[in-house]
C-alpha atoms as a PDB file:
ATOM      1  CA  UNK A   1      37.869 -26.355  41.995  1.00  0.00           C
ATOM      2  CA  UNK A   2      39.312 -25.234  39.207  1.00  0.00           C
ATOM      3  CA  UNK A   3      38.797 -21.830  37.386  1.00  0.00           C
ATOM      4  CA  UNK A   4      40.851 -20.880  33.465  1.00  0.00           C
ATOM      5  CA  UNK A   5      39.924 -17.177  33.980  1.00  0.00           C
ATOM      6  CA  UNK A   6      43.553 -15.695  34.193  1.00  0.00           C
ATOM      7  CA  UNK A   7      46.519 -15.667  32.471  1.00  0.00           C
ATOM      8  CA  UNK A   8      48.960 -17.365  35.458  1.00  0.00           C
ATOM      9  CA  UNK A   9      46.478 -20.165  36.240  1.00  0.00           C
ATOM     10  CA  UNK A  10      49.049 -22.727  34.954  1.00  0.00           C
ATOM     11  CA  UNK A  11      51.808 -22.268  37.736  1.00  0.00           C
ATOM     12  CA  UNK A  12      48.918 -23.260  40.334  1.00  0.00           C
ATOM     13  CA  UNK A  13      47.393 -26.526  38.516  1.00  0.00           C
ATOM     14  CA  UNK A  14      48.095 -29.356  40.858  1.00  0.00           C
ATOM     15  CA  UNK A  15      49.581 -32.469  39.301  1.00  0.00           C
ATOM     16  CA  UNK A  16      49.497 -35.991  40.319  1.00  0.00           C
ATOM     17  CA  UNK A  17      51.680 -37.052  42.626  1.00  0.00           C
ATOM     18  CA  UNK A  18      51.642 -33.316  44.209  1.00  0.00           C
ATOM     19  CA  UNK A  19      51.890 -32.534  48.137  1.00  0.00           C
ATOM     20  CA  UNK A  20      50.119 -29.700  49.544  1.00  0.00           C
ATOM     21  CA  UNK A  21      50.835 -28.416  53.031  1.00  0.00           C
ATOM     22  CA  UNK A  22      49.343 -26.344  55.429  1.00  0.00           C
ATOM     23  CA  UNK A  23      50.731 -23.282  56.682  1.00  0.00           C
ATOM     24  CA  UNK A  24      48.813 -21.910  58.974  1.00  0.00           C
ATOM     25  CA  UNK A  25      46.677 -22.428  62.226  1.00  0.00           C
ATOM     26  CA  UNK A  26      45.895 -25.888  63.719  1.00  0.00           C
ATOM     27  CA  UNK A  27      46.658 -27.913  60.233  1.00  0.00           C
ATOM     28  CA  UNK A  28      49.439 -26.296  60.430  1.00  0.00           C
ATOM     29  CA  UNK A  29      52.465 -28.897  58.576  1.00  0.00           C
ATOM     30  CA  UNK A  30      49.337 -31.421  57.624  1.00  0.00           C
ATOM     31  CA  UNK A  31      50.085 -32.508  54.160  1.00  0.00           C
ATOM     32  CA  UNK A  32      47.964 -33.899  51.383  1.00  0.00           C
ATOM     33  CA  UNK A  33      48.635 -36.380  48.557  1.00  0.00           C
ATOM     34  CA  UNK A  34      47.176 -34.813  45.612  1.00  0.00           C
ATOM     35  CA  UNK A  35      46.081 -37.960  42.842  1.00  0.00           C
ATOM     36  CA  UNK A  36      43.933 -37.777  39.711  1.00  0.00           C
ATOM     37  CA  UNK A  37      43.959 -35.762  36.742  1.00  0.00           C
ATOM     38  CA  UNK A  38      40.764 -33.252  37.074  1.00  0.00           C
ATOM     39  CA  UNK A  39      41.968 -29.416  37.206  1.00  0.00           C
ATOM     40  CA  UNK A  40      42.672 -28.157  40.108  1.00  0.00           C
ATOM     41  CA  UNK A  41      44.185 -25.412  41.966  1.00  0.00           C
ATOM     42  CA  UNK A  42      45.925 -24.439  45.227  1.00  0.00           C
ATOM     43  CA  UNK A  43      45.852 -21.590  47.229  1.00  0.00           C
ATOM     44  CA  UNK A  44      48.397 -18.942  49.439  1.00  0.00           C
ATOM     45  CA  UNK A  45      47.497 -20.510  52.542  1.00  0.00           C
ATOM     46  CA  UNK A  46      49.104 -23.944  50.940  1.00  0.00           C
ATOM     47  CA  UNK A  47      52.785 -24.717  49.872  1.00  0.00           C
ATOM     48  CA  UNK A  48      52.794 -27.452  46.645  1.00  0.00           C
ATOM     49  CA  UNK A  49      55.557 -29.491  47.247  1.00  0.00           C
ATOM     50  CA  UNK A  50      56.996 -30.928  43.883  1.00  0.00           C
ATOM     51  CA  UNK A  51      59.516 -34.420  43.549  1.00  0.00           C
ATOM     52  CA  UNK A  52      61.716 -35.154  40.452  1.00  0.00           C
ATOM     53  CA  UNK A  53      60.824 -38.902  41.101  1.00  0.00           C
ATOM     54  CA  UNK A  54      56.552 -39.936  42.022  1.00  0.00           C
ATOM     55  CA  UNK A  55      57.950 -42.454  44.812  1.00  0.00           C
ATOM     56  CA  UNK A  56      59.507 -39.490  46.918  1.00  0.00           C
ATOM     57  CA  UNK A  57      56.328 -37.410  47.076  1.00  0.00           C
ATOM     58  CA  UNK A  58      54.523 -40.785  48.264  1.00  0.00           C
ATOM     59  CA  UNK A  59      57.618 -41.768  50.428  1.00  0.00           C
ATOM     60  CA  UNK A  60      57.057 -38.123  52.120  1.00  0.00           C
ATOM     61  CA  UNK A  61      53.453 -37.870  52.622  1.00  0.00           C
ATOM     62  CA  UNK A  62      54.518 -41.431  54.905  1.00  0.00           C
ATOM     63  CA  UNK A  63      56.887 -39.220  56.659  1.00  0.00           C
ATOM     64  CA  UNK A  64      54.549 -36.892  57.091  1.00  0.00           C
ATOM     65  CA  UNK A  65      52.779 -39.123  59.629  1.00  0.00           C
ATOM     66  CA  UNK A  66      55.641 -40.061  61.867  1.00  0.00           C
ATOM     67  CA  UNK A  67      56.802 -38.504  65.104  1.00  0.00           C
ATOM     68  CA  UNK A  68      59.968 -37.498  63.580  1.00  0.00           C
ATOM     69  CA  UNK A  69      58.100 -35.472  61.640  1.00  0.00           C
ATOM     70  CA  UNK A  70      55.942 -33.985  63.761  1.00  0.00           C
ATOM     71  CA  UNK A  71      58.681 -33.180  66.406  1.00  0.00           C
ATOM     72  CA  UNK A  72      60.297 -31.273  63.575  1.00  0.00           C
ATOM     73  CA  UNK A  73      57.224 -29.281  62.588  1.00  0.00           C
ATOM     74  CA  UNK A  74      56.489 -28.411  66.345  1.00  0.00           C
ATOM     75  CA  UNK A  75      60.025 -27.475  66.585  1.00  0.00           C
ATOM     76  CA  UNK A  76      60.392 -25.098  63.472  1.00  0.00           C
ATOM     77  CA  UNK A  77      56.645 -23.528  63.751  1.00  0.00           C
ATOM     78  CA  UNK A  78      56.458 -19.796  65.038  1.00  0.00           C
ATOM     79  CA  UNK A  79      53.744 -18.713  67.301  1.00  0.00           C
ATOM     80  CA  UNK A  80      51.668 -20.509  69.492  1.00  0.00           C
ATOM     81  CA  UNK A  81      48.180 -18.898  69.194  1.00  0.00           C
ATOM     82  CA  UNK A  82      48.293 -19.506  65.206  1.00  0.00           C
ATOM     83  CA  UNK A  83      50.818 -21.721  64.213  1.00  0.00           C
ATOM     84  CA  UNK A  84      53.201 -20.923  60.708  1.00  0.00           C
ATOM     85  CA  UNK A  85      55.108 -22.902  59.259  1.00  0.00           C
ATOM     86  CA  UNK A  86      56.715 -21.551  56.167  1.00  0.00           C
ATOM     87  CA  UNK A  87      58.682 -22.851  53.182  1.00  0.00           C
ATOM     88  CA  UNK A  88      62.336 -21.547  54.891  1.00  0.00           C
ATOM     89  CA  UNK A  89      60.838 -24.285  58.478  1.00  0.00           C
ATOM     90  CA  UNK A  90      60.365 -26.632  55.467  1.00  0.00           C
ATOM     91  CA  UNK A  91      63.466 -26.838  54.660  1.00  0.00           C
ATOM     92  CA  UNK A  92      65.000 -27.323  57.255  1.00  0.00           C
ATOM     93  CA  UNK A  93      63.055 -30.713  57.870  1.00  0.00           C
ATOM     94  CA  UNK A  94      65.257 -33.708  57.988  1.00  0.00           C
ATOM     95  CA  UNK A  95      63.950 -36.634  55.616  1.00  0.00           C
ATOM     96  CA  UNK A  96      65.657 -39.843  56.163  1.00  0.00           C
ATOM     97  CA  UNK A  97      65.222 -41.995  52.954  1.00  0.00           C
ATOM     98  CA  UNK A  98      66.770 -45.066  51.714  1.00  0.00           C
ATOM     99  CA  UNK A  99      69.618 -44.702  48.694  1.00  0.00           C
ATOM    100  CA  UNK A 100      67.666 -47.679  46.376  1.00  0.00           C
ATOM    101  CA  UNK A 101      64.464 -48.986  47.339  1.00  0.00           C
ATOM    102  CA  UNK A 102      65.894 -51.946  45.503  1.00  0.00           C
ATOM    103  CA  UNK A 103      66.125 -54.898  47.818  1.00  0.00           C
END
């Protein structure tokens, strides 16, 4: 959903190629892979994650699915009742990614 009703609505347009992570509760470290060009926004409860290069933000949603992910997020999340995980636990997670994708 997508509102133009303020002046700042520009900083929080999503973009293709866009992540968006949960920071809070049980989705807490879930990402999403934003794609298309319709207007949209994202919200506090969300962190945008942005890549100089498209391939790395699809290369990290992958990531995102692996245990070594996952055993990071568990690690680096505070509380138990309602999990956080906050942009300082993001980065500290360690992405392993090749130099050239080039064969």
């Amino acid at each position: 959903m997508y509102i133009d009703s303020f002046d700042e609505a520009n900083k929080y347009i999503l973009t293709d190629g866009d992540l968006l992570m949960a920071r809070t509760g049980a989705s807490a470290g879930n990402l999403l892979f934003f794609e298309g060009d319709e207007k949209a926004v994202f919200a506090s409860y969300l962190i945008r994650m942005k890549f100089k290069k498209e391939i790395l933000s699809k290369l990290y949603w992958y990531f995102s699915k692996s245990k070594l992910y996952w055993d990071q997020v568990r690690q680096l999340s505070a509380g138990s009742a309602q999990p956080q995980f906050n942009g300082g636990a993001l980065k500290q997670i360690v992405f392993p990614f090749p130099k050239s994708i080039s064969g």
